[in-house]
N, C-alpha and C. Protein backbone atom coordinates (compact mmCIF):
# COMPACT_ATOMS: atom_id res chain seq x y z
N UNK A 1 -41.75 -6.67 -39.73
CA UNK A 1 -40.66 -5.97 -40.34
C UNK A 1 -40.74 -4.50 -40.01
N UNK A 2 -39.92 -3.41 -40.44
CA UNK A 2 -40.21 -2.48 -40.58
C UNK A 2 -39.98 -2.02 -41.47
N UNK A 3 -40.66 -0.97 -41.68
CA UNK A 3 -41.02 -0.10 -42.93
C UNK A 3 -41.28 1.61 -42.86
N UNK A 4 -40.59 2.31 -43.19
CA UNK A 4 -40.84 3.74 -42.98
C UNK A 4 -40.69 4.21 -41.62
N UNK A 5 -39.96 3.81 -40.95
CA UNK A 5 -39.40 3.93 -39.07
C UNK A 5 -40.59 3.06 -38.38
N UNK A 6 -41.85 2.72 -39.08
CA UNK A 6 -42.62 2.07 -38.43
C UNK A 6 -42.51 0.37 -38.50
N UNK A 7 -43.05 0.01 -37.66
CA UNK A 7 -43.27 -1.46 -37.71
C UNK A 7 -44.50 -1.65 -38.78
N UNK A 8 -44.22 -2.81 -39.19
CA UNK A 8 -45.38 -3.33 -40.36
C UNK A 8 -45.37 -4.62 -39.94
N UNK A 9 -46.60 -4.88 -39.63
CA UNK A 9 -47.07 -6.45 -39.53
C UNK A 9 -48.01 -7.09 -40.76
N UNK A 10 -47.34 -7.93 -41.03
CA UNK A 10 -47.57 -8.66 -42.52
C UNK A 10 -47.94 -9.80 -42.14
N UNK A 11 -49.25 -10.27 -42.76
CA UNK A 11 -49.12 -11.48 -42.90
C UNK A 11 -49.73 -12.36 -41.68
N UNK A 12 -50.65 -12.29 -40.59
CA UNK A 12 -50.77 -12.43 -39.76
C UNK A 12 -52.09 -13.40 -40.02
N UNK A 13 -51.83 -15.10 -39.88
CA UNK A 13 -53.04 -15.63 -40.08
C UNK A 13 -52.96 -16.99 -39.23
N UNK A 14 -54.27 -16.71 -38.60
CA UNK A 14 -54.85 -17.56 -37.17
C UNK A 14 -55.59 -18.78 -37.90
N UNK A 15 -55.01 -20.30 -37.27
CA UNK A 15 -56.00 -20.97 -38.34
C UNK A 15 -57.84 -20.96 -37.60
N UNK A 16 -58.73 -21.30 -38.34
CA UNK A 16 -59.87 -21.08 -37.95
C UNK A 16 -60.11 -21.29 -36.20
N UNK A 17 -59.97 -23.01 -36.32
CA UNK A 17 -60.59 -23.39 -35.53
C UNK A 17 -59.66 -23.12 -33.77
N UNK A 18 -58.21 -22.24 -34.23
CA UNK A 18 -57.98 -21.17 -33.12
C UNK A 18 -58.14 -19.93 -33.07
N UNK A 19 -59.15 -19.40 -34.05
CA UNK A 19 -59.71 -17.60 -34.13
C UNK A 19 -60.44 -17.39 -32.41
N UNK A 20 -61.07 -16.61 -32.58
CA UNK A 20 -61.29 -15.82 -31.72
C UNK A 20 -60.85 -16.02 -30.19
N UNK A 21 -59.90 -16.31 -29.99
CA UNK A 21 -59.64 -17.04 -28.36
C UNK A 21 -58.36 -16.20 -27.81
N UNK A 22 -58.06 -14.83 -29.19
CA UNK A 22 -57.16 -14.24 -28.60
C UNK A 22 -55.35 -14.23 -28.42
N UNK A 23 -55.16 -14.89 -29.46
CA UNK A 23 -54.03 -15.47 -30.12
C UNK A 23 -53.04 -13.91 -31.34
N UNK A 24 -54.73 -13.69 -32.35
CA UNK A 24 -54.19 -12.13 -32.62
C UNK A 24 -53.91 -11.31 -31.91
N UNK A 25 -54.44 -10.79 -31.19
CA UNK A 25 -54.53 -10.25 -30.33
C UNK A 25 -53.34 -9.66 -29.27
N UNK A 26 -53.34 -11.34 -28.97
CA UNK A 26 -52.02 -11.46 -27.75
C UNK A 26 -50.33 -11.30 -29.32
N UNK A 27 -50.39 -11.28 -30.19
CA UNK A 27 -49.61 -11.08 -31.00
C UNK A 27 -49.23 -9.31 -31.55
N UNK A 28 -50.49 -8.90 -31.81
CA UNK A 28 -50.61 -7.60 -31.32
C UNK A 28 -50.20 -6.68 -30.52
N UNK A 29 -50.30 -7.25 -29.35
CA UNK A 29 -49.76 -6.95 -27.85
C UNK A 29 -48.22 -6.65 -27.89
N UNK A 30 -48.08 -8.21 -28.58
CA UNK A 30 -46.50 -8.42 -28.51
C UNK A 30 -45.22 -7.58 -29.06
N UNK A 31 -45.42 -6.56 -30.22
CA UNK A 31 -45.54 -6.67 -31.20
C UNK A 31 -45.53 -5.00 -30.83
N UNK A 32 -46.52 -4.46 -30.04
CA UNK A 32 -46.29 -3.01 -29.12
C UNK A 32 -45.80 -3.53 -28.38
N UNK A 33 -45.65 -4.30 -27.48
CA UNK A 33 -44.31 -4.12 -26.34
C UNK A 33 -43.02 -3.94 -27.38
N UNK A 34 -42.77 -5.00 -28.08
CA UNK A 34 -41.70 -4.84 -28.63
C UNK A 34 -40.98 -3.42 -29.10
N UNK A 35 -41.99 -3.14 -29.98
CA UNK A 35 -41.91 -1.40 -30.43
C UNK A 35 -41.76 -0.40 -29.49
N UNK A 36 -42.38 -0.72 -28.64
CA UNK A 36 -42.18 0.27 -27.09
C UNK A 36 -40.63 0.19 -27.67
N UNK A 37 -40.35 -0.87 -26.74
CA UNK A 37 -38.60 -1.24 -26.68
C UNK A 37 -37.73 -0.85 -27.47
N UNK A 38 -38.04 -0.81 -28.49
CA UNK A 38 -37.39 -0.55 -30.14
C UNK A 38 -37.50 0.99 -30.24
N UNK A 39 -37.82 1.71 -29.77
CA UNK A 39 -38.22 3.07 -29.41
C UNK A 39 -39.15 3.40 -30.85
N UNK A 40 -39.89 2.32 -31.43
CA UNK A 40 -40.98 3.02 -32.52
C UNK A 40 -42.08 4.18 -32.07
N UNK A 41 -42.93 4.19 -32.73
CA UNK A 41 -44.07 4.87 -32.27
C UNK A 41 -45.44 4.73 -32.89
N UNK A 42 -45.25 3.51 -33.49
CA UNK A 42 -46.30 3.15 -34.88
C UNK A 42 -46.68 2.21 -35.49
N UNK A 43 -47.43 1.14 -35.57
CA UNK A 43 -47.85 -0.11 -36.35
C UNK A 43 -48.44 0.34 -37.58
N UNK A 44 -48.04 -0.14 -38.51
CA UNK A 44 -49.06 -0.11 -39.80
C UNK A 44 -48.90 -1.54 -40.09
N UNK A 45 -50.02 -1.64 -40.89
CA UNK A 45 -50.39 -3.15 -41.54
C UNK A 45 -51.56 -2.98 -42.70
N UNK A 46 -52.07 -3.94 -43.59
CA UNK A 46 -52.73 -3.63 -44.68
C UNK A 46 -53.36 -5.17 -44.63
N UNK A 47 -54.79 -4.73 -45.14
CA UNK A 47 -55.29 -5.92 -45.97
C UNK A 47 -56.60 -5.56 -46.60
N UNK A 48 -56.62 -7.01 -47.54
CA UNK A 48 -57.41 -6.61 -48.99
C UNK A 48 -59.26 -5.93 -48.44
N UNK A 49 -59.49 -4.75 -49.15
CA UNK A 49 -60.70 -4.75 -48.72
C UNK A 49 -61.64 -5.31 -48.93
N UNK A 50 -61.36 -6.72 -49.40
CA UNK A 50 -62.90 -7.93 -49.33
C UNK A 50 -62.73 -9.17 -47.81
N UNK A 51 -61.08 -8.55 -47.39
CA UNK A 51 -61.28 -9.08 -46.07
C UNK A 51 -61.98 -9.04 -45.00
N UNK A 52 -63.32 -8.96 -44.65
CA UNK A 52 -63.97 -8.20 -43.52
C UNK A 52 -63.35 -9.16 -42.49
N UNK A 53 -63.30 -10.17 -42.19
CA UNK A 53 -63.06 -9.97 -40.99
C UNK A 53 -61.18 -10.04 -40.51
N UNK A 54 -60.16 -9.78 -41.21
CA UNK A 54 -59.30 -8.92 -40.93
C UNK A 54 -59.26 -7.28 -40.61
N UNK A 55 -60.06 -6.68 -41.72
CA UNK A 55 -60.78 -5.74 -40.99
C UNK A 55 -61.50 -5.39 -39.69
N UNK A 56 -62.09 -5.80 -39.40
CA UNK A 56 -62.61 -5.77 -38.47
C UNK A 56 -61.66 -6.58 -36.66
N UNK A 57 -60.91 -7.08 -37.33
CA UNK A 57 -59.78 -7.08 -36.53
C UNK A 57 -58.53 -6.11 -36.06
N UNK A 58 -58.58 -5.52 -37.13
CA UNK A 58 -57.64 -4.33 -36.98
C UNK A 58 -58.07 -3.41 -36.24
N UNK A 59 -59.41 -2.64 -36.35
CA UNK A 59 -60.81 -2.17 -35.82
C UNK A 59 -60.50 -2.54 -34.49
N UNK A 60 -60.71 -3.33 -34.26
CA UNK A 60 -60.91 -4.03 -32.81
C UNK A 60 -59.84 -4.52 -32.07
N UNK A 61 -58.64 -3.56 -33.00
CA UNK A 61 -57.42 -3.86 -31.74
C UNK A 61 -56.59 -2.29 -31.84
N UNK A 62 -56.93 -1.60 -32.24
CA UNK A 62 -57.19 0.12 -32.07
C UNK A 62 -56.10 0.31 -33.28
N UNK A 63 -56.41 -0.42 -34.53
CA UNK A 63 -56.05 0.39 -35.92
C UNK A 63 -56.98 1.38 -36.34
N UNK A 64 -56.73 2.44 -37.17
CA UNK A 64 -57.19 2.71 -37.90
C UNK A 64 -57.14 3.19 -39.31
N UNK A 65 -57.93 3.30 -40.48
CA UNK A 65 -57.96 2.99 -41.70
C UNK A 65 -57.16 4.57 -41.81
N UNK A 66 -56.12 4.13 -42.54
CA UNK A 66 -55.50 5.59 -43.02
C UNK A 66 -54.63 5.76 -44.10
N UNK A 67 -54.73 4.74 -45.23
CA UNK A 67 -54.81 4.73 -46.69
C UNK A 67 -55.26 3.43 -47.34
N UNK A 68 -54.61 3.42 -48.63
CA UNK A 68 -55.55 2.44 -49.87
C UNK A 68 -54.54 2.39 -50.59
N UNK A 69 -54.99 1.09 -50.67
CA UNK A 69 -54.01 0.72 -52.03
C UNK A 69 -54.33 0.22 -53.49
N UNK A 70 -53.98 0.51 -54.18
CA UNK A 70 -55.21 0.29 -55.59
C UNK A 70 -54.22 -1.09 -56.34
N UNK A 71 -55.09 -2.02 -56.45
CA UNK A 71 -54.37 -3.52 -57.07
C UNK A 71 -52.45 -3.54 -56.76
N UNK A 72 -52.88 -3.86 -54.99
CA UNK A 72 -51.95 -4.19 -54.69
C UNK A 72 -50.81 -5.64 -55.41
N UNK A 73 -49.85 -6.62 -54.46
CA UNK A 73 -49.46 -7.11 -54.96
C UNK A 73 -50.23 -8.46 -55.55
N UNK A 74 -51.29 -8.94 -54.95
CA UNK A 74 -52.21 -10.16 -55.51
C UNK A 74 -53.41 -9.69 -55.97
N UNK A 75 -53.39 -8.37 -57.02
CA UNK A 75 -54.27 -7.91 -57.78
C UNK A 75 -55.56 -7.37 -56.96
N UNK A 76 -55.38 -7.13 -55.93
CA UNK A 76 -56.81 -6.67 -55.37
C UNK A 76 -56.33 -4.96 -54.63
N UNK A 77 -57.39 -4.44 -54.03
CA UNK A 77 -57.80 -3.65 -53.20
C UNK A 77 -57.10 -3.44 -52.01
N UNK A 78 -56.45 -2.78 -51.47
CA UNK A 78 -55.97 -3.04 -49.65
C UNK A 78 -56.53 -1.73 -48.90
N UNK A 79 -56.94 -1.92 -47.73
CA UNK A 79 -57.12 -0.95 -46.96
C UNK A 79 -55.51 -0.91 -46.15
N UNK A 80 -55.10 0.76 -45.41
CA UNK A 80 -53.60 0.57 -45.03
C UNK A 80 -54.32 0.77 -43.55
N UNK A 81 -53.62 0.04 -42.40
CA UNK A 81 -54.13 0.34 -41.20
C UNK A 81 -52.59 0.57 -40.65
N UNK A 82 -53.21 2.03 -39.39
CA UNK A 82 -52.15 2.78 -38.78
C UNK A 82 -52.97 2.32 -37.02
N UNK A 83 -51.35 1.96 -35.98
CA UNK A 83 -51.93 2.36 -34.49
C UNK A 83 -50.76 2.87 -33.83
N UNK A 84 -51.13 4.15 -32.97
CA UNK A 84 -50.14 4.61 -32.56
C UNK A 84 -49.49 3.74 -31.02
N UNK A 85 -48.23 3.38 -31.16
CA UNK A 85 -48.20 2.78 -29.42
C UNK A 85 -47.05 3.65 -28.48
């Protein structure tokens, strides 16, 4: 969707036994081309901070942590992740 002129990616879940093979990733990708196109300049996305390894996905596809959210909408914690494209 977007949100605040930026794109927001919500919601993004790989089932296990197709994780790491590059599926996020290549969605990711997709996702900045698109935005290229769309003339954005910005991904944000969020998730809960007991997610480590969504975290660490975001991390590892050149987000970075650049707010918080305090008992978001399913009562927890969110870290906010920003990438510029």
């Amino acid at each position: 969707g977007v949100l605040w002129n930026k794109i927001h990616l919500q919601d993004i879940h790989i089932k296990k036994e197709y994780q790491r093979i590059g599926i996020g990733r290549n969605l990711v990708e997709k996702m900045i081309f698109i935005g290229k196109k769309e003339g954005y300049k910005e991904i944000t996305s969020d998730c809960d901070t007991s997610n480590k390894k969504s975290i660490q996905f975001h991390i590892n596809n050149g987000f970075k942590k650049c707010g918080y959210i305090k008992n978001n909408w399913d009562n927890e914690d969110s870290y906010v992740f920003s990438r510029k494209i």
